[in-house]
Protein backbone atom coordinates (compact mmCIF):
# COMPACT_ATOMS: atom_id res chain seq x y z
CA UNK A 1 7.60 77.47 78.57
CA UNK A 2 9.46 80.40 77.79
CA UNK A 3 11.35 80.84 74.41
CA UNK A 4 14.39 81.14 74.78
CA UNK A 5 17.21 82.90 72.43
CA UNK A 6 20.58 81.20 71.31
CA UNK A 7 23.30 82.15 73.41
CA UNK A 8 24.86 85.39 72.37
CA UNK A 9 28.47 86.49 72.43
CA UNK A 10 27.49 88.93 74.85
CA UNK A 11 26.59 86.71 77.65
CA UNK A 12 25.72 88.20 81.02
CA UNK A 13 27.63 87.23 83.96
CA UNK A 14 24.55 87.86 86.40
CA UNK A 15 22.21 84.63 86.80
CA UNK A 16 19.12 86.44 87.31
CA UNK A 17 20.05 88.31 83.90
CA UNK A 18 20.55 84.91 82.26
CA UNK A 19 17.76 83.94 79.74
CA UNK A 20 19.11 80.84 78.81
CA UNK A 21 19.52 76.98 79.98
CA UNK A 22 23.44 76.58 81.18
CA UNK A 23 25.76 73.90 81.17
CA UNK A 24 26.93 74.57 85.39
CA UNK A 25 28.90 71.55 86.10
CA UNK A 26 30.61 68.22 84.38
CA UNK A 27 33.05 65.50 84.87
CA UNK A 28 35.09 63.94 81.80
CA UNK A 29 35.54 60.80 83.59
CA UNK A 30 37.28 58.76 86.13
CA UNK A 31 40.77 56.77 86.63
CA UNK A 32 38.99 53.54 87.09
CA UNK A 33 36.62 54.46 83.76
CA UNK A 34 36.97 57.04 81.38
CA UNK A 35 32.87 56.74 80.56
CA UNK A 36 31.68 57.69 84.27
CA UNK A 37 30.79 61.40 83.31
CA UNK A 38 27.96 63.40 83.74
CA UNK A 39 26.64 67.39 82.25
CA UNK A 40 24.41 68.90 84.71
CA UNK A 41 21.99 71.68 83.47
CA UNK A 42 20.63 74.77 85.49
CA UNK A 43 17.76 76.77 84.41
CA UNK A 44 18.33 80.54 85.66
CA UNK A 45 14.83 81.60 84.55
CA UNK A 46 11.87 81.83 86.73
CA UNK A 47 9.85 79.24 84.61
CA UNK A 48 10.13 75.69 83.84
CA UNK A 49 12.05 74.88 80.70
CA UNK A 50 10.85 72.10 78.31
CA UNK A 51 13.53 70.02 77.23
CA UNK A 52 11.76 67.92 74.24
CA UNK A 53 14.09 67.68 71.40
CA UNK A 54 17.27 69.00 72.97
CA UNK A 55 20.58 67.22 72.27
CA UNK A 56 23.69 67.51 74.18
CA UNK A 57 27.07 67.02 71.72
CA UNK A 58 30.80 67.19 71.99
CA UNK A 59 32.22 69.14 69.11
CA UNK A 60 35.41 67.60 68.46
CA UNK A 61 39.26 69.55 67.74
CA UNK A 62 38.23 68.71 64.14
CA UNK A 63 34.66 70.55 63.84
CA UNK A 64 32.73 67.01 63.90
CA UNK A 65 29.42 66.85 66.11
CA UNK A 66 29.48 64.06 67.83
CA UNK A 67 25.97 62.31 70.06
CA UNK A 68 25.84 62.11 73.90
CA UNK A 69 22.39 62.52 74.39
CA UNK A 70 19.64 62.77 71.45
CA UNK A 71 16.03 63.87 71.85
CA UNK A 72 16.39 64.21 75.47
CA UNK A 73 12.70 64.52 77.54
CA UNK A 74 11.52 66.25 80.31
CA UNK A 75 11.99 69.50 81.82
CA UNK A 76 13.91 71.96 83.91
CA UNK A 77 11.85 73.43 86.82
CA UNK A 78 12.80 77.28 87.46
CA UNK A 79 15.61 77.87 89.17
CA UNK A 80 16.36 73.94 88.91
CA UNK A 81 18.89 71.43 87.51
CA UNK A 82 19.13 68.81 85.21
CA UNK A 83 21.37 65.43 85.23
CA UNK A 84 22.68 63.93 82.33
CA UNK A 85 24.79 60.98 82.69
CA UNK A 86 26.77 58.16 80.50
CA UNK A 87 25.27 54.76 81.22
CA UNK A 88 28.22 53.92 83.30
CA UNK A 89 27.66 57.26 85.89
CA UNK A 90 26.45 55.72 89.14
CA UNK A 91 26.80 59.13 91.64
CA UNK A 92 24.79 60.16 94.41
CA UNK A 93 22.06 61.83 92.60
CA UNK A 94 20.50 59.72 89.86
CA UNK A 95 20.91 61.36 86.25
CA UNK A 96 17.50 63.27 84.90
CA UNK A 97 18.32 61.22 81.87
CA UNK A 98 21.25 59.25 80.55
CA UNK A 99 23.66 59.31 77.38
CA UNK A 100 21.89 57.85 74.05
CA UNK A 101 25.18 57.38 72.81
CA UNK A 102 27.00 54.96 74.68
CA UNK A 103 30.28 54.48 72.87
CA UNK A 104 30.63 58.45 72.90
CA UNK A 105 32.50 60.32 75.55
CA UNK A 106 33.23 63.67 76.42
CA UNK A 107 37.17 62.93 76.19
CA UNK A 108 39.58 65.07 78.25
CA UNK A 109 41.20 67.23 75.39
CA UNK A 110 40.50 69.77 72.96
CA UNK A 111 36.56 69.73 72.92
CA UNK A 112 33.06 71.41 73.24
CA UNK A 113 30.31 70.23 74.84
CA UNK A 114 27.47 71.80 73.28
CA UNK A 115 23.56 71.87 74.32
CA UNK A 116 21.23 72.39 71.21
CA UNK A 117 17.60 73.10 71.37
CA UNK A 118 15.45 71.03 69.55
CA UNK A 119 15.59 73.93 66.48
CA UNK A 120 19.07 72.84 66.15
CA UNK A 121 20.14 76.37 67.94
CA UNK A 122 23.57 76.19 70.41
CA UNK A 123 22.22 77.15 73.63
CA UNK A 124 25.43 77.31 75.86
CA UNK A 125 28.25 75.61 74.82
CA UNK A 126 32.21 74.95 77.38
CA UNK A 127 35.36 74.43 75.23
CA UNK A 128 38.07 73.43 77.06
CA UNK A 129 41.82 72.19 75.72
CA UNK A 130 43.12 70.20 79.11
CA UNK A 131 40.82 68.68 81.55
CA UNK A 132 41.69 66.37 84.55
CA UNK A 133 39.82 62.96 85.40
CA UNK A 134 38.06 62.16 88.65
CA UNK A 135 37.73 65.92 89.26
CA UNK A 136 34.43 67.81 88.07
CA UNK A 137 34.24 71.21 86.85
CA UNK A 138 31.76 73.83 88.21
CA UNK A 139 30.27 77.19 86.80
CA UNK A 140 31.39 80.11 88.78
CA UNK A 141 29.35 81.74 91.37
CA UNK A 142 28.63 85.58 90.72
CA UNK A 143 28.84 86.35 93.89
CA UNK A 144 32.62 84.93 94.75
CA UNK A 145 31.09 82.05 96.89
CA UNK A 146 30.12 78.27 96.48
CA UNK A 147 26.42 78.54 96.55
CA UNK A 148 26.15 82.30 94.99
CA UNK A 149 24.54 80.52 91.81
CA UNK A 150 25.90 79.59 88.80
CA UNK A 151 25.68 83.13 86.60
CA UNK A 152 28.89 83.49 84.77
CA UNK A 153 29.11 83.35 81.42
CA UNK A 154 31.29 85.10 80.12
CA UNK A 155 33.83 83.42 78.10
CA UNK A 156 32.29 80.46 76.69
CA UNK A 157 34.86 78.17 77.65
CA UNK A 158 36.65 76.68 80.96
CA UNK A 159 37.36 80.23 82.49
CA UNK A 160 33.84 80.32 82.83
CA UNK A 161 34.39 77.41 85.78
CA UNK A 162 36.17 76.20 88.69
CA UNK A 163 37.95 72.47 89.64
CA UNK A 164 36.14 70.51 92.15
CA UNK A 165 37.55 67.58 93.59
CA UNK A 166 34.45 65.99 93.91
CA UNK A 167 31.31 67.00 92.22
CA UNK A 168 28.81 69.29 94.13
C-alpha cells in the first residue's frame, strides 16, 4: 500500500491530486434513533489502502477524543469506499465495518470526526457546529455535479460538503 502523509493545511481540492483517505459522506443520526449513523471513506489514490490500525474518533467542543471505531481491518480498493456504521445503522449497503464503541455517537453539535492512521496521524478530519438528523452530508464534487467525485478539501470542516436528504 502506499504511504500516505497526514493531511496538510494545504489540501487540494482536485481528487486525482488527493493523496490521502477522505471522510466523503456521514449521517449524525435519525428522528426515530439518534445512534443510526454511518462515516463512509473514499480512497482517491490509484492503489488499495490498508486500513489495519486506523481509528475513526469524534473530537468533542472540549478537545476530548472520543472512540467510534478502534483498530478497524480491511482495506480501501483504489478509487473505492469504505462503510463504517454504529451497530444500530441498518441502510441499504451493509457497513465495511461497524462502531467498536457502541455507547459513542457522533452527536449533532460542535464536533470533529477525525480518521487516524494506525501511527496515531489525523488523516482527514470534518468539524461542524450545527448538523441536522435524518439528513446525510456529502463531500463536494470538483466538478459542480453529483457524481464528479468527491475532491474537495479545502476547508476542513462542513463547507467542504453538501446536505442530502437521503444518503447517496
Amino acid at each position: 500500500p502506499p504511504a500516505l502523509e497526514p493531511a496538510s493545511e494545504e489540501a487540494t481540492s482536485s481528487s486525482t491530486g488527493l493523496s490521502h483517505i477522505v471522510i466523503s459522506e456521514f449521517q449524525i443520526g435519525s428522528d426515530a434513533d439518534a445512534k443510526y449513523e454511518f462515516v463512509e471513506l473514499w480512497n482517491p489514490t490509484d492503489e488499495a489502502v490498508d486500513l489495519t490500525g486506523w481509528d475513526l474518533k469524534k473530537k468533542t467542543s472540549g478537545g476530548n477524543l472520543q472512540n467510534l471505531a478502534t483498530s478497524i481491518a480491511g482495506s480501501i480498493p483504489a478509487k473505492s469506499f469504505f462503510l463504517i456504521a454504529s451497530q444500530e445503522y441498518n441502510g441499504s449497503v451493509a457497513p465495511d465495518t461497524r462502531y467498536t464503541q457502541a455507547s459513542n455517537t457522533l452527536a449533532g453539535s460542535n464536533n470533529t470526526i477525525v480518521l487516524m492512521n494506525a501511527g496515531d496521524e489525523t488523516i482527514d478530519e470534518v468539524f461542524y457546529s450545527e448538523l441536522a438528523e435524518d439528513t446525510s452530508y456529502e463531500r463536494k464534487a470538483e466538478s459542480g455535479d453529483e457524481y464528479g467525485g468527491h475532491g474537495v478539501d479545502t476547508a476542513g470542516d462542513i463547507t467542504d460538503f453538501v446536505l442530502r436528504s437521503a444518503p447517496q
